[in-house]
N, C-alpha and C. Protein backbone atom coordinates (compact mmCIF):
# COMPACT_ATOMS: atom_id res chain seq x y z
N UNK A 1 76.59 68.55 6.88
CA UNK A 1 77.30 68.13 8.08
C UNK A 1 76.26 67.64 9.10
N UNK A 2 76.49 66.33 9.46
CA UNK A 2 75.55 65.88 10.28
C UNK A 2 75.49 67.08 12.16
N UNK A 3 74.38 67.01 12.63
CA UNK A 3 74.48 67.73 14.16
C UNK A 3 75.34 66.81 14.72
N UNK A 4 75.80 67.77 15.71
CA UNK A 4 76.94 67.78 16.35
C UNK A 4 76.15 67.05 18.06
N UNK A 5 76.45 66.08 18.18
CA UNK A 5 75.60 65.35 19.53
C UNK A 5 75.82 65.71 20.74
N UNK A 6 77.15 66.46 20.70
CA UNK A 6 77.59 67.12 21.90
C UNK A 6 76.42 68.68 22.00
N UNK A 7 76.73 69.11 20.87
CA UNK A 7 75.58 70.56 20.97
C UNK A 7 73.70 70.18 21.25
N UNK A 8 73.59 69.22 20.43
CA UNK A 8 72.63 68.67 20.89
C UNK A 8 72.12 68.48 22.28
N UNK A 9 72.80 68.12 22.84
CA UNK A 9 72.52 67.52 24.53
C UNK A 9 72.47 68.63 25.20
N UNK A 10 73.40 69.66 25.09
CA UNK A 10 73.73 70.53 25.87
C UNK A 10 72.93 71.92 26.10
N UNK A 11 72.98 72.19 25.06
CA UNK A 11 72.42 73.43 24.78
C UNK A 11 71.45 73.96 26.00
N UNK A 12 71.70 74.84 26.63
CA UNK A 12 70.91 75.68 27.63
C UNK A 12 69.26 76.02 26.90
N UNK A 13 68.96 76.38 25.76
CA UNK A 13 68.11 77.23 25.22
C UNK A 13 67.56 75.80 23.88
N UNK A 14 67.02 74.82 24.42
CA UNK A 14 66.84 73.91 23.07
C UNK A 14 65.18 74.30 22.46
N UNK A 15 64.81 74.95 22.79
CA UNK A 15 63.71 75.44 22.46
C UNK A 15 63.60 76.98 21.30
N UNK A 16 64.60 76.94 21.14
CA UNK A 16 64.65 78.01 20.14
C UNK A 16 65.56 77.87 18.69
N UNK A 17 65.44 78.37 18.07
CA UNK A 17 66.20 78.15 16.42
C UNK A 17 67.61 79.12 16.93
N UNK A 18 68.68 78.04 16.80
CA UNK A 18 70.00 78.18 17.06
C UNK A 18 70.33 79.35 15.70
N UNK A 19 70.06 79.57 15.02
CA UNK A 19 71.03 80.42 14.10
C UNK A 19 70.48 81.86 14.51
N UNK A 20 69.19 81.79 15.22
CA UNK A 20 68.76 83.39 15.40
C UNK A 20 69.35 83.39 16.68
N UNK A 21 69.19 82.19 17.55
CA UNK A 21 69.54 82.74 18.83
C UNK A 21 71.17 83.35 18.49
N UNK A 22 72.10 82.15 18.29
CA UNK A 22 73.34 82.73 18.13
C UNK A 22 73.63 83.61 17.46
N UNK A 23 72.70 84.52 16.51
CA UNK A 23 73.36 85.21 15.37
C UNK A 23 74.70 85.83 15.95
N UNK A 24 75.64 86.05 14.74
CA UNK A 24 75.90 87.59 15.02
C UNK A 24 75.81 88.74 16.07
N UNK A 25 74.72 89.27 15.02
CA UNK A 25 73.81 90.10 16.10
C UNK A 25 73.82 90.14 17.04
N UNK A 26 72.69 89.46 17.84
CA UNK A 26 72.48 88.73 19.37
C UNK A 26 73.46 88.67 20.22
N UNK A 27 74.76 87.68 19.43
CA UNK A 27 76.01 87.60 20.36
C UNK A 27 76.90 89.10 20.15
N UNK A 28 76.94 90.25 19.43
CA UNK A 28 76.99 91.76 19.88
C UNK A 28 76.30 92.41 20.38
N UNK A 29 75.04 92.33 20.67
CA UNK A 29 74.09 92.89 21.41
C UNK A 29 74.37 92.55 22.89
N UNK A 30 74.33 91.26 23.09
CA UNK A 30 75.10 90.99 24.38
C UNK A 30 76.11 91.50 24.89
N UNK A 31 77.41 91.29 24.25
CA UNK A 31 78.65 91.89 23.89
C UNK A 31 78.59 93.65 24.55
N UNK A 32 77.93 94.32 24.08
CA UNK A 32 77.18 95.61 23.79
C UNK A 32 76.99 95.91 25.08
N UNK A 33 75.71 95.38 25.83
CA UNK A 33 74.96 95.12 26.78
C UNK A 33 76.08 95.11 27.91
N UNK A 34 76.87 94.61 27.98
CA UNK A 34 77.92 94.07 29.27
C UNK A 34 79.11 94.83 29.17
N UNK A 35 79.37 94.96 28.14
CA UNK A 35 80.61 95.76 27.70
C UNK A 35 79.52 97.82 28.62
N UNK A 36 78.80 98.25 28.38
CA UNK A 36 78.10 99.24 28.78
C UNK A 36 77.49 99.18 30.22
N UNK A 37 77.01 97.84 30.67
CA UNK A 37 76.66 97.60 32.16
C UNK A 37 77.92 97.30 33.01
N UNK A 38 78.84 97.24 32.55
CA UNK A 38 80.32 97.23 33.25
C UNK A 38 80.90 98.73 33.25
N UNK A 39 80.71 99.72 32.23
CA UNK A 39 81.01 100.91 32.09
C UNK A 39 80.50 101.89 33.16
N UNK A 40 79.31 101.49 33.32
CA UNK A 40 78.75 102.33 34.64
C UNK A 40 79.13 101.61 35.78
N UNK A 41 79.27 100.78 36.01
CA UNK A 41 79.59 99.81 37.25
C UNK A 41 81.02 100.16 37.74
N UNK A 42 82.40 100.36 36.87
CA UNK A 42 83.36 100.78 37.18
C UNK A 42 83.73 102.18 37.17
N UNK A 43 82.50 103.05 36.67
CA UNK A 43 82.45 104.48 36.75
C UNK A 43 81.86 105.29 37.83
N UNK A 44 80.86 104.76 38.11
CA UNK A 44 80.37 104.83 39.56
C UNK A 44 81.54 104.20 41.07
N UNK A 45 82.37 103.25 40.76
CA UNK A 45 83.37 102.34 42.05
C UNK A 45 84.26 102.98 42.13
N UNK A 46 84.67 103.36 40.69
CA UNK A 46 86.39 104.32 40.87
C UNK A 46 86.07 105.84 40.75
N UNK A 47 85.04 106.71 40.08
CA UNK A 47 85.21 108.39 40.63
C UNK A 47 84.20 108.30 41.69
N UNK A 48 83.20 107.91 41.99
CA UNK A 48 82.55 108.01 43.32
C UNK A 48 82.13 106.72 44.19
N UNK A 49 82.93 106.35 44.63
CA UNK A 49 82.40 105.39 45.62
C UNK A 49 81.36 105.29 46.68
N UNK A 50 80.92 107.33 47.28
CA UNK A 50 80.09 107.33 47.86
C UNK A 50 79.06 106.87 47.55
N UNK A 51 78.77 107.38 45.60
CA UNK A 51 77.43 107.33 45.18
C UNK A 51 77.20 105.64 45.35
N UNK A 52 78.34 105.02 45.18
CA UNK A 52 77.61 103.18 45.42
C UNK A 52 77.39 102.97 46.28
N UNK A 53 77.40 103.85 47.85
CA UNK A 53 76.91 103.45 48.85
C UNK A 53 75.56 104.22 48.64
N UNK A 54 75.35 105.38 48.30
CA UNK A 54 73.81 105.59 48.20
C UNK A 54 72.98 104.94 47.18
N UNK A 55 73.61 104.61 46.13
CA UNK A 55 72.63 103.91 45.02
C UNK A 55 72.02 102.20 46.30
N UNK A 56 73.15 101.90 46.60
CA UNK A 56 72.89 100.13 47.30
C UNK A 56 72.73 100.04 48.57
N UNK A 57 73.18 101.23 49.22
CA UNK A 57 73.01 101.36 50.74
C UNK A 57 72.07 102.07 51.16
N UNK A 58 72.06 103.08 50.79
CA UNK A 58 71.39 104.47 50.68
C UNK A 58 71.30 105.28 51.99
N UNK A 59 73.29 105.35 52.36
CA UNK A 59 74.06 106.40 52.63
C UNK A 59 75.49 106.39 52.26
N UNK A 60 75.88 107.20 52.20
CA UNK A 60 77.56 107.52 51.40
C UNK A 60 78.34 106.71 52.34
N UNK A 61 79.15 105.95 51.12
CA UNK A 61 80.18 105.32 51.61
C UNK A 61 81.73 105.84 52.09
N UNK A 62 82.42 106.10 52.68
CA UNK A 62 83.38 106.53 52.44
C UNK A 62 84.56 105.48 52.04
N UNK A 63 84.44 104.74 51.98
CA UNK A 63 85.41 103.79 51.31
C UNK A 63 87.00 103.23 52.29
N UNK A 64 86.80 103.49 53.74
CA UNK A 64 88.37 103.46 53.89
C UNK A 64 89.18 102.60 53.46
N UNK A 65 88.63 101.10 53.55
CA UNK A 65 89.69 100.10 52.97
C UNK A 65 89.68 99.92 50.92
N UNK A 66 89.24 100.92 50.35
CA UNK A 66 89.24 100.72 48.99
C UNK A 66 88.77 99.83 48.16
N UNK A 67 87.58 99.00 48.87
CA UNK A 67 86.56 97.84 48.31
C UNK A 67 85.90 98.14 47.46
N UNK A 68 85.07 99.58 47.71
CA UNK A 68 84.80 100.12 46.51
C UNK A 68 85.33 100.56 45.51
N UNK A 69 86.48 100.71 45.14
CA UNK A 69 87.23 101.22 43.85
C UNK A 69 87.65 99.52 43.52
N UNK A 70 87.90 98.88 44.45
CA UNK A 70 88.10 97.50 44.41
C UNK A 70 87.35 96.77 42.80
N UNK A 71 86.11 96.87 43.60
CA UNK A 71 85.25 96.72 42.67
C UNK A 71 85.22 97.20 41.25
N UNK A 72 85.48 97.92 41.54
CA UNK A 72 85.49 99.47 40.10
C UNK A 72 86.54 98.86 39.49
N UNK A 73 87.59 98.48 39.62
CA UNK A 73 88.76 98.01 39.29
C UNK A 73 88.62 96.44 38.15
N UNK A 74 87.87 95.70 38.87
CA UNK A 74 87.45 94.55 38.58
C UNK A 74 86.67 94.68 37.55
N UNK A 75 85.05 95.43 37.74
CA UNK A 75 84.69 95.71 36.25
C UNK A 75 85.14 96.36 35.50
N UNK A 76 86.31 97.06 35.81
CA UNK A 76 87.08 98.23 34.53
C UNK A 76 87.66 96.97 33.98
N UNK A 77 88.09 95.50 34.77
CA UNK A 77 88.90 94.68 33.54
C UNK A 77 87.70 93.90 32.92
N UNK A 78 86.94 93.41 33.56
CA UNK A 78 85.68 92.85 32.81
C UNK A 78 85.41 93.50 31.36
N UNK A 79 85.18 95.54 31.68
CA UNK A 79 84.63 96.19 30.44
C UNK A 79 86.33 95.92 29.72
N UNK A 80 86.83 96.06 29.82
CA UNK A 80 88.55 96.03 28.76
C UNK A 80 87.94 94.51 27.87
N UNK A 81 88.58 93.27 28.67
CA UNK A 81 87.92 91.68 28.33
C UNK A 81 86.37 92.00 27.11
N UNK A 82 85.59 92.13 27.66
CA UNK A 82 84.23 92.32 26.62
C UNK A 82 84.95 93.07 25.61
N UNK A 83 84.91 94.18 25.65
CA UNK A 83 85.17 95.21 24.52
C UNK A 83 86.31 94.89 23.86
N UNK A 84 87.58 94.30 24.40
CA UNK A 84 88.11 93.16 22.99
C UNK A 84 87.09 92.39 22.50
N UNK A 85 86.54 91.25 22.96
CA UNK A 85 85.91 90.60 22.39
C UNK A 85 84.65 91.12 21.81
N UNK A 86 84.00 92.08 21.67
CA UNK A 86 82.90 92.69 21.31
C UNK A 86 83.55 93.41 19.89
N UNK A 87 85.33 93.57 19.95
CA UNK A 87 85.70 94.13 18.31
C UNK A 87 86.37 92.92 17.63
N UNK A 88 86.43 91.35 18.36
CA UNK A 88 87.37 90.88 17.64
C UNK A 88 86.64 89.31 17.80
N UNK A 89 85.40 89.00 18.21
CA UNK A 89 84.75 87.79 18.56
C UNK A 89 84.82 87.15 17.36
N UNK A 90 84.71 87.63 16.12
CA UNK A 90 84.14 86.85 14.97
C UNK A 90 85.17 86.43 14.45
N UNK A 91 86.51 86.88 14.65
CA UNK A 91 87.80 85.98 14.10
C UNK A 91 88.48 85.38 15.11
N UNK A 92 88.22 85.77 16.62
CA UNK A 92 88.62 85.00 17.37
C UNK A 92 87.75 84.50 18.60
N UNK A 93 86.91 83.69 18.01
CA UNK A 93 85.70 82.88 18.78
C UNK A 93 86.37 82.73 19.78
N UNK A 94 86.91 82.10 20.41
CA UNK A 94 87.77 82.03 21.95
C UNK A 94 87.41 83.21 22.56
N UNK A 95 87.06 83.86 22.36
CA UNK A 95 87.12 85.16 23.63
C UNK A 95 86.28 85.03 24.21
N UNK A 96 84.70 84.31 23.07
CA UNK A 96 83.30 84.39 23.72
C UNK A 96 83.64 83.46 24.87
N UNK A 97 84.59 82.39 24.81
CA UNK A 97 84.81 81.40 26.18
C UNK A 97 85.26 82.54 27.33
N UNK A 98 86.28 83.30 26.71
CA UNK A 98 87.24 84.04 27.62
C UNK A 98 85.72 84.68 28.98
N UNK A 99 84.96 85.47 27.90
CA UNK A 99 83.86 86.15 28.42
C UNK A 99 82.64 85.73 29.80
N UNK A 100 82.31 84.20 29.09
CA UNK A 100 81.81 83.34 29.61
C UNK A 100 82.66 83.31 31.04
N UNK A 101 83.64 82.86 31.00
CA UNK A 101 84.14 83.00 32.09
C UNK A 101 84.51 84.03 33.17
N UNK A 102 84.28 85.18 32.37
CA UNK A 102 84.49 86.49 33.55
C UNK A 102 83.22 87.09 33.77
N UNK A 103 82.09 86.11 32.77
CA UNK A 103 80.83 86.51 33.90
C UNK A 103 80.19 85.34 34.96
N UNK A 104 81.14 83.93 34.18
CA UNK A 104 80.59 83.08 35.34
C UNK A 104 81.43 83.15 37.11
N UNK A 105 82.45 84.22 36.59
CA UNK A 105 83.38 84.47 38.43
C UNK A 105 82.51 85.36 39.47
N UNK A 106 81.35 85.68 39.14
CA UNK A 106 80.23 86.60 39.52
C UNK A 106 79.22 85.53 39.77
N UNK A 107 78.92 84.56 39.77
CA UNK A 107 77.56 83.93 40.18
C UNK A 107 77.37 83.84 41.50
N UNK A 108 78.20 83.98 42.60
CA UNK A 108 78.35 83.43 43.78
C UNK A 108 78.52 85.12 44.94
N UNK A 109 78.90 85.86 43.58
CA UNK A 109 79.32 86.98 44.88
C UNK A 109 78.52 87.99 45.00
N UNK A 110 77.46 88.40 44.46
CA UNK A 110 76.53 89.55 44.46
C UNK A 110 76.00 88.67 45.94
N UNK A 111 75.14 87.30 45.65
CA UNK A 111 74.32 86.85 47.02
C UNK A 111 75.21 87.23 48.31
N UNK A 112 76.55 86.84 47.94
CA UNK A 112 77.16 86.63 49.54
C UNK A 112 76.89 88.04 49.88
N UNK A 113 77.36 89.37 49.12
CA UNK A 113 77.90 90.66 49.37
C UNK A 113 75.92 91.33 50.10
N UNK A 114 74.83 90.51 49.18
CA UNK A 114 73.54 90.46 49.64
C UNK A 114 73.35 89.81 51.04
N UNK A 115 73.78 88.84 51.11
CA UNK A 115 72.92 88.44 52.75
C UNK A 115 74.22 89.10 53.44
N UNK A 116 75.50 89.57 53.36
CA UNK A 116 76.07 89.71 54.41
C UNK A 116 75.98 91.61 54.86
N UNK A 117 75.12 91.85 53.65
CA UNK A 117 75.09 93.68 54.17
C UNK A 117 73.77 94.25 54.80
N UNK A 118 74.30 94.87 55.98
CA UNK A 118 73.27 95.68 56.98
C UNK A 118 72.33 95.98 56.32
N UNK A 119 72.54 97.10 55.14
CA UNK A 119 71.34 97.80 54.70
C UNK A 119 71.44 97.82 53.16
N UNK A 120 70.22 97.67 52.85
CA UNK A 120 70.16 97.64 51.09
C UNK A 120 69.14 98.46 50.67
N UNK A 121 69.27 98.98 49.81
CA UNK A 121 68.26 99.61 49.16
C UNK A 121 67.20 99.25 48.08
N UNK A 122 66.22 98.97 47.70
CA UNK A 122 65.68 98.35 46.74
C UNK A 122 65.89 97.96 45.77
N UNK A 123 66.46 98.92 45.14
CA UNK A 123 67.48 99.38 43.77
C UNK A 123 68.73 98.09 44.42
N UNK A 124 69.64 98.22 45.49
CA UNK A 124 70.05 97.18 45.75
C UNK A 124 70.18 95.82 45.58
N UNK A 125 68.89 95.16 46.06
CA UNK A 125 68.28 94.57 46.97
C UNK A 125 67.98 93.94 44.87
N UNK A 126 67.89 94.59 44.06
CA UNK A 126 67.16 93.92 42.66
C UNK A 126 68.32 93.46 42.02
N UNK A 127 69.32 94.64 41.97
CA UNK A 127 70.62 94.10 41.43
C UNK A 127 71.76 92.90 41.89
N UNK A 128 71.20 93.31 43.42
CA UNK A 128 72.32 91.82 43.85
C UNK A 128 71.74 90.38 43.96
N UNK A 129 70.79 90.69 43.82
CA UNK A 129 69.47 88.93 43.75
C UNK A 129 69.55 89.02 42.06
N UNK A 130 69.49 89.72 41.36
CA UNK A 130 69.56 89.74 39.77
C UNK A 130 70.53 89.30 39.24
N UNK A 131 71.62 90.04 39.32
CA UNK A 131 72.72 89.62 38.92
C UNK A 131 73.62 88.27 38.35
N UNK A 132 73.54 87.49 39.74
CA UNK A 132 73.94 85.83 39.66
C UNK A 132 73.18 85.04 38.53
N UNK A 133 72.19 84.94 38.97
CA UNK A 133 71.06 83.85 37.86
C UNK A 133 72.00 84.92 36.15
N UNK A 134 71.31 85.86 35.89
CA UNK A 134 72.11 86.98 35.34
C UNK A 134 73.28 86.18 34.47
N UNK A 135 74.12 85.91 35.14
CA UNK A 135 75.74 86.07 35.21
C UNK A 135 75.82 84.87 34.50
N UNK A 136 75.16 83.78 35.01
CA UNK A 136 74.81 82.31 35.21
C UNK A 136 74.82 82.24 33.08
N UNK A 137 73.41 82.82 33.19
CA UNK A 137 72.61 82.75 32.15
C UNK A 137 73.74 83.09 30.68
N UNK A 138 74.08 84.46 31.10
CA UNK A 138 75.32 85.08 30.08
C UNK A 138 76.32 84.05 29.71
N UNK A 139 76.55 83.44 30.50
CA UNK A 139 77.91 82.77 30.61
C UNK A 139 77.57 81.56 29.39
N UNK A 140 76.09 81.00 30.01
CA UNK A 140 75.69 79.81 29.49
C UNK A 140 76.12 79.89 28.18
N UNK A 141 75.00 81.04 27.62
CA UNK A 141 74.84 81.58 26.61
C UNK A 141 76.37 81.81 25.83
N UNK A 142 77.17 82.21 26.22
CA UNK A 142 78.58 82.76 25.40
C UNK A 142 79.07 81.32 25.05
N UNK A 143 79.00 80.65 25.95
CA UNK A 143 79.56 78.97 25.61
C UNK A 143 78.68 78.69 24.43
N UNK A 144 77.56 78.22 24.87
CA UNK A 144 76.80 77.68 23.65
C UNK A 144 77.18 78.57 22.22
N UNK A 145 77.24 79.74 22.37
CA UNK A 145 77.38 80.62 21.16
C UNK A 145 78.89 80.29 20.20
N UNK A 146 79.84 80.09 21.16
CA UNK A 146 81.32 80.12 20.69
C UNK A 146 80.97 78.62 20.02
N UNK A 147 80.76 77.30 21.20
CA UNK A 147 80.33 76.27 20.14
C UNK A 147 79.74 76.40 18.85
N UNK A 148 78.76 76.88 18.80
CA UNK A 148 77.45 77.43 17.87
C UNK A 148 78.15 77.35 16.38
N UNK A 149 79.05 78.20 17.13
CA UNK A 149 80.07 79.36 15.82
C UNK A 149 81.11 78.22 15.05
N UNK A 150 81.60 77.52 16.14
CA UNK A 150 83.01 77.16 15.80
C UNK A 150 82.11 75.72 14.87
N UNK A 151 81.26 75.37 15.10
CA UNK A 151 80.19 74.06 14.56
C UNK A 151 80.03 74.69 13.23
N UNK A 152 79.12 75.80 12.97
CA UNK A 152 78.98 76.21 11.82
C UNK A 152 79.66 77.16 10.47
N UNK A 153 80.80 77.16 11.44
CA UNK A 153 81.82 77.87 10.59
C UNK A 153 82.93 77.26 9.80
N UNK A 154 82.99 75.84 9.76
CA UNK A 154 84.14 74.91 9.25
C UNK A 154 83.61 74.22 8.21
């Protein structure tokens, strides 16, 4: 099968051998990775909200308007989303799009929630400048991968 000119052009990562980058593997390891960094993220927002004001603020939040469980809420559907697709990606490539997309709705909001808060904590201050590029990158990556798949699987 001749390459595909659309994958060609595109590809985020053209510097590396597409069958290792995309393996399998790699795209569950990811899978893995987010599906588990969402697990603490909505476990920490919804039973303690204080502790996310000391981990990022570093003093207890009390939460009155429920932003913090807010949150918690949001990555509890993120970890649900992954963890289908982390048991069911390989017969239904579409999800890796699905995925892609519920980490590219995050590129924009760690910075804002960063320049617009009083106090940050270091630990803070790494995760909310991290994150976006982060988010960016994942996303790229799940696209290229679902292409990857759906190219070499027919």
């Amino acid at each position: 099968m001749p390459p595909d000119p659309y994958l060609q052009q595109t590809t985020f990562f053209p510097f590396m051998n597409k069958e290792v980058l995309y393996s399998p593997r790699n795209i569950s390891i990811l899978l893995w990775f987010l599906v588990l960094l969402d697990l603490a993220l909505s476990a920490i927002c919804l039973i303690s909200p204080g502790h996310w004001g000391l981990l990022m603020h570093g003093f207890p939040y009390d939460d009155p308007a429920g932003t913090v469980r807010r949150m918690g809420a949001v990555w509890l559907a993120f970890l649900l989303l992954q963890g289908w697709a982390l048991v069911r990606w390989r017969s239904a490539p579409h999800l890796l799009v699905l995925v892609a997309g519920v980490r590219l709705t995050e590129i924009f909001s760690d910075w804002v929630y960063w320049f617009n808060a009083e106090h940050v904590t270091l630990f803070g201050h790494f995760g909310l400048l991290v994150a976006p590029p982060s988010n960016l990158l994942f996303g790229i990556y799940l696209l290229n991968a679902y292409h990857h798949h759906i190219r070499t699987s027919t």
